[in-house]
Protein backbone atom coordinates (compact mmCIF):
# COMPACT_ATOMS: atom_id res chain seq x y z
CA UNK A 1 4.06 12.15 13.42
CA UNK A 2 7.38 13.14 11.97
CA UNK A 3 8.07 9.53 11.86
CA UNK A 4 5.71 8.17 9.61
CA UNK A 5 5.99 11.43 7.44
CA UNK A 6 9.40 10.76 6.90
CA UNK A 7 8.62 7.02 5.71
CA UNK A 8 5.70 8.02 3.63
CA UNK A 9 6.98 10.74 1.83
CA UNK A 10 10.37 8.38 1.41
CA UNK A 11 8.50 5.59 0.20
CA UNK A 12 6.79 8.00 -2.43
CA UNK A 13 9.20 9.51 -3.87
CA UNK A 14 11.49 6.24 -4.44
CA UNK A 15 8.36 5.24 -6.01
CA UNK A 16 8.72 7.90 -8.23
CA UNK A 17 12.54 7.75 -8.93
CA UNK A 18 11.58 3.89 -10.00
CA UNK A 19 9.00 5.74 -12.70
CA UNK A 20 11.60 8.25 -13.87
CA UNK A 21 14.16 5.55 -14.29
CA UNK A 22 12.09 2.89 -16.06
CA UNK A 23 9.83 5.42 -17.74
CA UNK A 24 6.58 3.60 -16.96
CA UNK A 25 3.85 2.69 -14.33
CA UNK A 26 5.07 -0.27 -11.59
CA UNK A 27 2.38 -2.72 -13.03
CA UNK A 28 1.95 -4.40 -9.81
CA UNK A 29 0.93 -1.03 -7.92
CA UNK A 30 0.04 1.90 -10.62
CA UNK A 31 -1.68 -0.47 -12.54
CA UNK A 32 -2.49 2.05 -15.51
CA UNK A 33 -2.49 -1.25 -17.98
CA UNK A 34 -5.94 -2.04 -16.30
CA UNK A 35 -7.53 1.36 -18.24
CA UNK A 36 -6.69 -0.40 -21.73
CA UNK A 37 -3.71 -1.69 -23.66
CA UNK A 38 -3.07 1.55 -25.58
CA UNK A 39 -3.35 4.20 -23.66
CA UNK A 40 -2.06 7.45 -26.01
CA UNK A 41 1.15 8.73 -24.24
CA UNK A 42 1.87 6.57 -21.48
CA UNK A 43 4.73 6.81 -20.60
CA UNK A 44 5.13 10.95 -20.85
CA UNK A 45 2.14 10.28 -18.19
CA UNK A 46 4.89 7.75 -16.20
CA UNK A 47 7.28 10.53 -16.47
CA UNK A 48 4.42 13.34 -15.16
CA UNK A 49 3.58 10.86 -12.01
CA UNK A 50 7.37 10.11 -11.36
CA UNK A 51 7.95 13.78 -10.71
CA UNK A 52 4.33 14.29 -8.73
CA UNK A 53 5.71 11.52 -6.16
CA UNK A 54 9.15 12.87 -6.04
CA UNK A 55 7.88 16.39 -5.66
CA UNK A 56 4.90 15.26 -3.23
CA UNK A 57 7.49 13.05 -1.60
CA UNK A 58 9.78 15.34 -0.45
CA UNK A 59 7.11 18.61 0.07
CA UNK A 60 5.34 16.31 2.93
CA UNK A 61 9.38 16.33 4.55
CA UNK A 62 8.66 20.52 5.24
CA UNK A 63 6.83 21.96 7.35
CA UNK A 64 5.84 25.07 5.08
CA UNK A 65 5.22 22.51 1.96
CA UNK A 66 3.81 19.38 3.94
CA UNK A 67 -0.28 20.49 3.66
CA UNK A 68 0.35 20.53 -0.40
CA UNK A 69 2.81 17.57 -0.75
CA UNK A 70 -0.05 15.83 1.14
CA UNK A 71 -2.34 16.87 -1.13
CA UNK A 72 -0.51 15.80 -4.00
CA UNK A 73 0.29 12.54 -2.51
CA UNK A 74 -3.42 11.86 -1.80
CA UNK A 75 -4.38 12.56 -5.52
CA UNK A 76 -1.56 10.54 -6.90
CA UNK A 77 -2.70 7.54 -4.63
CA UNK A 78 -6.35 8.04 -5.41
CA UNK A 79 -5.32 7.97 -8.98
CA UNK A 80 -3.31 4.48 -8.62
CA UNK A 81 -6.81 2.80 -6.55
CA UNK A 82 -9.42 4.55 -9.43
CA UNK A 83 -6.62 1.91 -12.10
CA UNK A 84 -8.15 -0.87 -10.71
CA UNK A 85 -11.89 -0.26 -11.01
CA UNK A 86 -11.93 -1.73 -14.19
CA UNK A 87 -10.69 -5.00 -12.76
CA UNK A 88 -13.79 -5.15 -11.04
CA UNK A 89 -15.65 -6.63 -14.27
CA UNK A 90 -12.69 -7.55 -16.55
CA UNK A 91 -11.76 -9.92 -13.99
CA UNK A 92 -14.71 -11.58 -13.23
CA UNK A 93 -15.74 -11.89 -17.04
CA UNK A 94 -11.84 -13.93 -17.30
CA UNK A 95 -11.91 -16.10 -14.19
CA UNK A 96 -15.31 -16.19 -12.98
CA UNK A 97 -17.03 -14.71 -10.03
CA UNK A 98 -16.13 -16.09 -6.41
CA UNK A 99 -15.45 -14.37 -2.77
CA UNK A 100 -11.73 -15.34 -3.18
CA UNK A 101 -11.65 -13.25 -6.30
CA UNK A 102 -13.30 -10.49 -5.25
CA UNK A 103 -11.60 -9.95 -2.01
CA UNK A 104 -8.50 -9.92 -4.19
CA UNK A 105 -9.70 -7.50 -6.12
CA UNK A 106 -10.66 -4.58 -3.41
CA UNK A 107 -7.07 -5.54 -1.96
CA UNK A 108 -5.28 -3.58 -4.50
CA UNK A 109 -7.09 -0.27 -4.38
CA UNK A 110 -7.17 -0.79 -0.51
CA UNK A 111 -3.19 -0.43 -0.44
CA UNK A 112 -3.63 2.70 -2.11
CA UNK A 113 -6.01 4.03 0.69
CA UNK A 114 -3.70 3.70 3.25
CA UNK A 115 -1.59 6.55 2.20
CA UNK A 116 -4.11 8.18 1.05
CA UNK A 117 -5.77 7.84 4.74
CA UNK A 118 -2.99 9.39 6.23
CA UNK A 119 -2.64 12.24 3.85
CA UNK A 120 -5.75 13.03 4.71
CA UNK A 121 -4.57 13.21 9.39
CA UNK A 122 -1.93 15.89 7.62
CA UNK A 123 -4.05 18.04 5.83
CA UNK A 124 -7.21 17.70 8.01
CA UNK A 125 -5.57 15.89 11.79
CA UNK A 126 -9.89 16.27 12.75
CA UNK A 127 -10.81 13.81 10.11
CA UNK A 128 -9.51 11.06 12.51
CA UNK A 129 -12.60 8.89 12.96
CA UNK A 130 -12.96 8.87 9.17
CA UNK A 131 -9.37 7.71 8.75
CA UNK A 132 -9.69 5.62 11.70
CA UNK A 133 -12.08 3.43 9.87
CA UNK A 134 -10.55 3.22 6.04
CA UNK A 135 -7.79 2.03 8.17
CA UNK A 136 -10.27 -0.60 10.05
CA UNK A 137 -11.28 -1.55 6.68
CA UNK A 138 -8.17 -2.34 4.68
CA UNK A 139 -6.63 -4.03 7.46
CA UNK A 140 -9.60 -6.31 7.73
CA UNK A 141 -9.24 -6.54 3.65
CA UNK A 142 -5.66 -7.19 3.82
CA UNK A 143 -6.32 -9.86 6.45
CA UNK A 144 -9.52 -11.38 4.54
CA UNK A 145 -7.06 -11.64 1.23
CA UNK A 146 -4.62 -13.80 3.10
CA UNK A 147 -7.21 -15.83 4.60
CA UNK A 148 -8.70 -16.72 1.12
CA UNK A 149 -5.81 -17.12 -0.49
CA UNK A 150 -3.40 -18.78 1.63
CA UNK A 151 -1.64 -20.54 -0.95
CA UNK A 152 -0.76 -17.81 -2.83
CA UNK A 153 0.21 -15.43 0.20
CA UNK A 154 2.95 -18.76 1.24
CA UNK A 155 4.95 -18.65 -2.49
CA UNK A 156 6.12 -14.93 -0.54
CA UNK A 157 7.13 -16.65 2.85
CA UNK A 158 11.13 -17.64 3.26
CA UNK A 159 11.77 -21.26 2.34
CA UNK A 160 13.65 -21.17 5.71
CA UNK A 161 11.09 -20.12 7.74
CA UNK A 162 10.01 -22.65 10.26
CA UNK A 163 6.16 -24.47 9.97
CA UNK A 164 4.58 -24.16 6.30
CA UNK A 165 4.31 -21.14 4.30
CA UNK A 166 0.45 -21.21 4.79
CA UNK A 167 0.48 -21.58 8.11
CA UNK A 168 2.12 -18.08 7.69
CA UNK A 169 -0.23 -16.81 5.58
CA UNK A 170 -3.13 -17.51 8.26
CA UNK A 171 -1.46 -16.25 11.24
CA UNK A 172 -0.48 -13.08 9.49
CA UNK A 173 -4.14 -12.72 8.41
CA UNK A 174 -6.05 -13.06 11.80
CA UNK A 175 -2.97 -10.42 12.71
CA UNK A 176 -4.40 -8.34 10.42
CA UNK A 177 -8.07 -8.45 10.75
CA UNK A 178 -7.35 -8.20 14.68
CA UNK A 179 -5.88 -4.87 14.07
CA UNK A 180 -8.86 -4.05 11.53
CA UNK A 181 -11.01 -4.65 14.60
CA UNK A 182 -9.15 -2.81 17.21
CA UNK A 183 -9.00 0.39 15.17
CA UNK A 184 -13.21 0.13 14.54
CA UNK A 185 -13.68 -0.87 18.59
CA UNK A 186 -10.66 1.84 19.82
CA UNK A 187 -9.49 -0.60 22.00
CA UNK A 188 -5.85 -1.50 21.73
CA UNK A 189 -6.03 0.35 18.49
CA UNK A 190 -2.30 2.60 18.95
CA UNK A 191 -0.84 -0.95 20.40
CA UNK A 192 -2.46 -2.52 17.45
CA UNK A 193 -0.75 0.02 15.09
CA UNK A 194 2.23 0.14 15.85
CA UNK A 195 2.58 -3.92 15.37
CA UNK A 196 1.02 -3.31 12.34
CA UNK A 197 3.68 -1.25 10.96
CA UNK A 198 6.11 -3.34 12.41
CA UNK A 199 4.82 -6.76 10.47
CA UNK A 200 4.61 -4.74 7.32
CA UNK A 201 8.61 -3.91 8.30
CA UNK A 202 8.73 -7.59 8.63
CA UNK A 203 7.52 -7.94 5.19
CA UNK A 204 10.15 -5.89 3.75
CA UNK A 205 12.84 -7.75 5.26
CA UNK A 206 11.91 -11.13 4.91
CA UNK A 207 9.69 -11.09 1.62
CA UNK A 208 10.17 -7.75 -0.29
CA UNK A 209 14.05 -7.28 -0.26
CA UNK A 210 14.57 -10.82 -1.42
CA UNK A 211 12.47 -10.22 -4.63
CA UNK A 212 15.14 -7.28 -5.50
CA UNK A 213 18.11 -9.62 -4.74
CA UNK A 214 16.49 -12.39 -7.06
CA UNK A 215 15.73 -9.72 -9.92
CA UNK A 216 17.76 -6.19 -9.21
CA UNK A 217 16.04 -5.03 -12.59
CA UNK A 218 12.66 -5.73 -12.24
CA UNK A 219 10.16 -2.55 -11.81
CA UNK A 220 7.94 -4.54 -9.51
CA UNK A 221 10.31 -5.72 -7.14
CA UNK A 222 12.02 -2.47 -6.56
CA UNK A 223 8.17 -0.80 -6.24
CA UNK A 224 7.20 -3.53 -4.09
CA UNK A 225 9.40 -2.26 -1.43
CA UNK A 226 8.88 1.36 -2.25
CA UNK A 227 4.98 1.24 -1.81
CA UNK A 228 5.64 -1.02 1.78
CA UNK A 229 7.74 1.83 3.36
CA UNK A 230 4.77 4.02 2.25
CA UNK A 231 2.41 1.88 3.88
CA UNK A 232 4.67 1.74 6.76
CA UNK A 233 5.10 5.43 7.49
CA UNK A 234 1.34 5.63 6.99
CA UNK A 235 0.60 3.35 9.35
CA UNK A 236 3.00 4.39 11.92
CA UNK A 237 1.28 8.57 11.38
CA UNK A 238 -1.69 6.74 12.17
CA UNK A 239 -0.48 5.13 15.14
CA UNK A 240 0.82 9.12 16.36
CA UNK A 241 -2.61 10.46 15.50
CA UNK A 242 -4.72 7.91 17.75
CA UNK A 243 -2.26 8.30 20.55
């Protein structure tokens, strides 16, 4: 798994140098703005979780430290998912209820329980059928979201690419609730893995590192790409702990 260990505790702790150097929470992925608009001492509590995902980060790189950097990542993670719980009913009460809406709304803390999923195969490598199904269940999430919401999935997808942005947005969503499936029914599931970390690499090169070229000072776009190589070293640890 040294792999995805790597990745993950990469991603994490350039998540956290982006905190330290902006002094507050990436909006898009710590979304600490949904828990009210003045929040006392905010940003000495960006500062505090800049240093827990740089120190997490690079613990889960050591053997001797990796059980408590895992730990730490996990709470941190669980922390950024319990942001968006408000969203739950301040969203609704703004746009109105519908499917589309709602599936959008479990996306977000779903992205956080993929590293926190695989935190949880370092600490405790038994709790694999557990894991295997949050993962089952955000991938199906993650595929559901682009499904609904094609439209707004194809505004990521290279004007260059060939065939319609939404007829991206479609394919890359069956992808993604195929793999949700595999990992519940165990069949194909490592296979199914491993091409999942590679689309989310995909991602990165063809959707995330084009948002930092367009704005080099934007928060968001920097912990867009952070947060992916996360995911992507979590998903590929998964992908070692099936095999």
């Amino acid at each position: 798994m040294k792999l995805g260990i790597r990745l993950l505790g990469l991603g994490s702790a350039a998540a956290g140098v982006l905190d330290l150097i902006y002094g507050e929470f990436e909006a898009a992925h710590q979304p600490i703005q949904a828990l009210g608009d003045h929040i006392p001492g905010v940003r000495v509590l960006a500062y505090v979780t800049g240093l827990w995902l740089v120190a997490g980060g690079l613990a889960i790189q050591w053997p001797r430290s990796r059980r408590a950097g895992a730990i730490a990542l996990a709470i941190i993670y669980s922390c950024f998912a319990a942001f968006q719980i408000p969203r739950f009913w301040t969203a609704p009460a703004l746009l109105g209820s519908s499917w589309r809406l709602f599936v959008g709304l479990v996306t977000g803390p779903c992205v956080q329980l993929v590293p926190v999923a695989a935190c949880v195969l370092v600490v405790a490598p038994s709790r694999t059928r557990a894991v295997r199904y949050t993962f089952a269940i955000c991938a199906i999430v993650f595929g559901l979201e682009h499904l609904a919401n094609p439209a707004d999935v194809a505004t990521m997808i290279p004007a260059w690419m060939p065939l319609p942005g939404t007829w991206w947005a479609v394919v890359t969503g069956i992808c993604f609730v195929a793999a949700g499936v595999a990992f519940a029914a165990r069949r194909f599931d490592v296979l199914a893995a491993r091409l999942l970390a590679a689309m989310f690499g995909v991602f990165s090169a063809l959707s995330l590192v084009p948002l930092v070229v367009a704005a080099p000072h934007d928060h968001v776009a920097w912990g867009g790409n952070a947060v992916n190589l996360a995911i992507i070293g979590a998903t590929w640890l998964f992908a070692d702990a099936i095999t």
